[in-house]
N, C-alpha and C. Protein backbone atom coordinates (compact mmCIF):
# COMPACT_ATOMS: atom_id res chain seq x y z
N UNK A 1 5.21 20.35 -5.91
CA UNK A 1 5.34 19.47 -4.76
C UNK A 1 6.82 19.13 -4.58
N UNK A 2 7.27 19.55 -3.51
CA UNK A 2 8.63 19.02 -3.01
C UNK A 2 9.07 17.51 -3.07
N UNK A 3 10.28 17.23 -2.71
CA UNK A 3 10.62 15.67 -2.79
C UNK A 3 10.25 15.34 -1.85
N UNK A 4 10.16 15.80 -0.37
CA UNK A 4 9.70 15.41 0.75
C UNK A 4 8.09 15.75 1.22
N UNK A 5 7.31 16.56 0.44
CA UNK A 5 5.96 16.31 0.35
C UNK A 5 5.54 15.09 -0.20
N UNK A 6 6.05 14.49 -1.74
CA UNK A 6 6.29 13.25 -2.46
C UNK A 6 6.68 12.25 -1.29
N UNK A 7 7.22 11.97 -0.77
CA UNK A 7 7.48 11.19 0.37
C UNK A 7 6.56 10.55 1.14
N UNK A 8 5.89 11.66 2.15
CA UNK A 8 4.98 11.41 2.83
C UNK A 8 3.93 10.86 2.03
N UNK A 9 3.52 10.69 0.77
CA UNK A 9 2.29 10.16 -0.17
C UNK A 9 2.58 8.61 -0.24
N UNK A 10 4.18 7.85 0.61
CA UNK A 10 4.56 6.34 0.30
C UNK A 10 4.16 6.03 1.67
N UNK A 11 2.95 5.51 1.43
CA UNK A 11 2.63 4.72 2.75
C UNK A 11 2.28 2.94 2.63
N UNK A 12 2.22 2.34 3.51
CA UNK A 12 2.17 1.20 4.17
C UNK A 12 0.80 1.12 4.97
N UNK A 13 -0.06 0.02 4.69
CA UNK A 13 -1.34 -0.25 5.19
C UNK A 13 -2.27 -1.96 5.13
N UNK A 14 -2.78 -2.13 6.18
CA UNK A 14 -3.76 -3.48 5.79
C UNK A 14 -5.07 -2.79 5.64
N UNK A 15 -5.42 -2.88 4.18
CA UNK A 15 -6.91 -2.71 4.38
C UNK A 15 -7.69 -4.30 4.65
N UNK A 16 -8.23 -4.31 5.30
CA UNK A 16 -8.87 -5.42 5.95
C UNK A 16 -8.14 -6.40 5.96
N UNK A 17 -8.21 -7.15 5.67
CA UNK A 17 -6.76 -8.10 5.52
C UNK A 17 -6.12 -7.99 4.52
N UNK A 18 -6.00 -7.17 3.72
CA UNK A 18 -5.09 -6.78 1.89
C UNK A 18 -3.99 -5.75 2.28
N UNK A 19 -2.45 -6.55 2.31
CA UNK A 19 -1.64 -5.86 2.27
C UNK A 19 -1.26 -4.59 1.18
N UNK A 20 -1.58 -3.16 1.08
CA UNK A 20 -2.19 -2.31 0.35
C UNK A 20 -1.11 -1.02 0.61
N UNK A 21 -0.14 -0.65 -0.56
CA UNK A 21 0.56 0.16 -0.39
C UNK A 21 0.86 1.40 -1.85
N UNK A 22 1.37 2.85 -1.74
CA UNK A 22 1.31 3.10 -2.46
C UNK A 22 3.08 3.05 -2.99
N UNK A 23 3.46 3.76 -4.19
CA UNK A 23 4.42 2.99 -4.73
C UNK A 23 4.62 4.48 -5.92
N UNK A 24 6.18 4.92 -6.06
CA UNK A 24 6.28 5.75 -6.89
C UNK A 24 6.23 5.03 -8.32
N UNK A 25 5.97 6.04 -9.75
CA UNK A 25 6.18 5.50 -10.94
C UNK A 25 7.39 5.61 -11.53
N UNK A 26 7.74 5.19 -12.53
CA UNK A 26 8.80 5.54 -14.00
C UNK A 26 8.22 7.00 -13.99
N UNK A 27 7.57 7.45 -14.34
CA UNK A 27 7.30 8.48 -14.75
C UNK A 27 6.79 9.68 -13.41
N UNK A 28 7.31 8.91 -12.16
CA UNK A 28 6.99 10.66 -11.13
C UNK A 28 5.64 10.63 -10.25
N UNK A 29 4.72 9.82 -11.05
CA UNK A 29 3.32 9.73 -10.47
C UNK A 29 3.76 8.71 -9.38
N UNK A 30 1.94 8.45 -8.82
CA UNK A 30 1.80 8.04 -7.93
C UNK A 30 0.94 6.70 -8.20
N UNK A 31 0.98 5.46 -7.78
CA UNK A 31 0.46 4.21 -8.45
C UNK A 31 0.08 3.53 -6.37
N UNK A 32 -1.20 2.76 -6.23
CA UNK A 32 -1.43 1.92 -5.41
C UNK A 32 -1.71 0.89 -5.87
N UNK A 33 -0.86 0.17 -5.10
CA UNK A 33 -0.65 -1.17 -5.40
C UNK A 33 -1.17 -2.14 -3.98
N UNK A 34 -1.90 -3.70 -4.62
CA UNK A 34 -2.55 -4.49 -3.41
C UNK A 34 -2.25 -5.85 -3.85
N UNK A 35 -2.09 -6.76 -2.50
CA UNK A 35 -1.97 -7.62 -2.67
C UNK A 35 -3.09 -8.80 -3.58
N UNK A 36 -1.91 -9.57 -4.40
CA UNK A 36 -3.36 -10.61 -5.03
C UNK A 36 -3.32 -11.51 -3.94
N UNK A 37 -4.11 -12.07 -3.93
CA UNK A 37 -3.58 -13.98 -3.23
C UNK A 37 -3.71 -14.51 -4.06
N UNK A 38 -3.80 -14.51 -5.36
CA UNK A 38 -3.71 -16.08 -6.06
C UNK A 38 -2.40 -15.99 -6.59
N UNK A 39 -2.03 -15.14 -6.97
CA UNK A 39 -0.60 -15.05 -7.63
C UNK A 39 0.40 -14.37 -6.67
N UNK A 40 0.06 -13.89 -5.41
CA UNK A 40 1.21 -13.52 -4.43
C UNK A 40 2.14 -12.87 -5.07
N UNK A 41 1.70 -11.99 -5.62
CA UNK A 41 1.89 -10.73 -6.10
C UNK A 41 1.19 -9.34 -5.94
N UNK A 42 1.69 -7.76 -5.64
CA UNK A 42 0.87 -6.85 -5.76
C UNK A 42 0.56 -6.58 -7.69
N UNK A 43 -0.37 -6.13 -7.21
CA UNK A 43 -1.01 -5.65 -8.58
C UNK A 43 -1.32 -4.34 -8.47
N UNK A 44 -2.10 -3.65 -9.27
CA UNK A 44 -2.66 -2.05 -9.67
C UNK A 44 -3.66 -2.11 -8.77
N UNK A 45 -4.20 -1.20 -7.81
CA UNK A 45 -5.19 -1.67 -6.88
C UNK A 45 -5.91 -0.48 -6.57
N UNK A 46 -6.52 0.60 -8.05
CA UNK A 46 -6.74 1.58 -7.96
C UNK A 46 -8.17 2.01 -6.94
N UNK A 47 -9.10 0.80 -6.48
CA UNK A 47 -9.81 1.28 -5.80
C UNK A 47 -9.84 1.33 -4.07
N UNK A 48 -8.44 0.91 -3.96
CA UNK A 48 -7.66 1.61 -2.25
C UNK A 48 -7.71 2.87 -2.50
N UNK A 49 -7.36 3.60 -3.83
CA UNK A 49 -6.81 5.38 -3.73
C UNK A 49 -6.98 6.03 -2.53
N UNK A 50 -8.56 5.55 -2.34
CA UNK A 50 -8.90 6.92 -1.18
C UNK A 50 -8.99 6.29 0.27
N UNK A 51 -9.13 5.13 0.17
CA UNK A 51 -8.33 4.63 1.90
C UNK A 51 -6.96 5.38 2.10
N UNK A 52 -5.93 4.99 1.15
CA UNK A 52 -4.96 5.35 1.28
C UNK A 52 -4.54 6.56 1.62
N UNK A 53 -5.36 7.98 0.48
CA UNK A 53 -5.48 9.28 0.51
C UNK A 53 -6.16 10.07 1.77
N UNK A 54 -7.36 9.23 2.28
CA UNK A 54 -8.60 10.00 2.90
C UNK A 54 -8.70 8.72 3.84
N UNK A 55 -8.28 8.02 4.98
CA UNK A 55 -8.49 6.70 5.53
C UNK A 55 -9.87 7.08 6.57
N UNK A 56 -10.38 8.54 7.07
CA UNK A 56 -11.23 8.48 7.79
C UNK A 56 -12.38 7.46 7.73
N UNK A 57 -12.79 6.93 8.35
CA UNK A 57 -14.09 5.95 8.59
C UNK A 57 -13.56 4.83 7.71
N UNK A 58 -12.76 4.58 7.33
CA UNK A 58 -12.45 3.18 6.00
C UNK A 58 -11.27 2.35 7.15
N UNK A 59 -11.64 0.73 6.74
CA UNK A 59 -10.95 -0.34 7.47
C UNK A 59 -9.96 -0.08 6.60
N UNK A 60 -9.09 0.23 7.51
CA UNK A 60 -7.43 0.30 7.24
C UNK A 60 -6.71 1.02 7.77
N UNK A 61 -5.63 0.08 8.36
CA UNK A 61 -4.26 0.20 9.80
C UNK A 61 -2.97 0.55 8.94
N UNK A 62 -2.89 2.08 9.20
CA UNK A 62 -1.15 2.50 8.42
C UNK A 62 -0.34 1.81 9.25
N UNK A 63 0.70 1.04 8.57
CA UNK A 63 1.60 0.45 9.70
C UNK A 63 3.37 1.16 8.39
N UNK A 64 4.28 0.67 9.51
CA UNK A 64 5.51 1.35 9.13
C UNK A 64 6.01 -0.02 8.17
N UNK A 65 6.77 0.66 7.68
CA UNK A 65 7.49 -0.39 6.37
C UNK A 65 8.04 -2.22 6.92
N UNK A 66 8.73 -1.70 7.99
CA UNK A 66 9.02 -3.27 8.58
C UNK A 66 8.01 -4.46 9.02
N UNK A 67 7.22 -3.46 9.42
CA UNK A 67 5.82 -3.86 9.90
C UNK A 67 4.94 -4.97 8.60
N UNK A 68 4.64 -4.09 7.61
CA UNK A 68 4.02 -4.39 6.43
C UNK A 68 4.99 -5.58 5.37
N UNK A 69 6.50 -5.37 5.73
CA UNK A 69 6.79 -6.30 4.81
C UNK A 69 7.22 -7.84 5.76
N UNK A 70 6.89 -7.68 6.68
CA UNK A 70 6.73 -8.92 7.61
C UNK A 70 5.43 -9.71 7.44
N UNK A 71 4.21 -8.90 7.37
CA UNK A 71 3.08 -9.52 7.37
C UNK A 71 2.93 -9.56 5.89
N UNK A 72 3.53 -9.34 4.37
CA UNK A 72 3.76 -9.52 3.45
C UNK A 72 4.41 -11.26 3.12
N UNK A 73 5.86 -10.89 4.08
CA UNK A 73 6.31 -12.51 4.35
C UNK A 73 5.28 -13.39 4.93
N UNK A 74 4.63 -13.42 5.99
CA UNK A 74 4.15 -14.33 6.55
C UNK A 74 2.95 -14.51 5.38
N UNK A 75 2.36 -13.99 4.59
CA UNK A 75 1.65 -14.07 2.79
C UNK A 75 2.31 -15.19 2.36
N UNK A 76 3.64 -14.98 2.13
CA UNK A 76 4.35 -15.80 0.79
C UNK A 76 4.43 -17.02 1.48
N UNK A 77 4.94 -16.62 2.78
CA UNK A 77 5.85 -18.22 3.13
C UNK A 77 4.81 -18.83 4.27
N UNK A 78 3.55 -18.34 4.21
CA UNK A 78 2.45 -19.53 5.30
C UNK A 78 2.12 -20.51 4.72
């Protein structure tokens, strides 16, 4: 896999209302990560994988990076 095939796998998404994104590793892999609300923090959020991978028929809006870390802010600071 190229660096720019790797690329296209970093996406930005609300699954239903869970700010839900994927995220490269230390080690090269690939990790999805989702918002908590109690600790307003993302965490490991391995059962997005296949929204993320496969979104057909599954609640969830790819939005672009500015997009997602705005409605991330409006999380922390409402």
């Amino acid at each position: 896999m190229t660096a720019d095939e790797y690329d296209d796998l970093i996406r930005f998404a609300i699954a239903g209302d869970r700010p839900v994104k994927t995220v490269r590793t230390e080690s090269g892999g690939l990790q999805v990560l989702g918002w908590d609300w109690k600790r307003k923090i993302f965490v490991p959020a391995p059962e997005h994988f296949m929204e993320m991978m496969a979104p057909q028929g599954r609640d969830i809006e790819f939005v672009d990076e500015e997009t997602f870390e705005a409605r991330v802010d409006d999380l922390l600071f409402a």
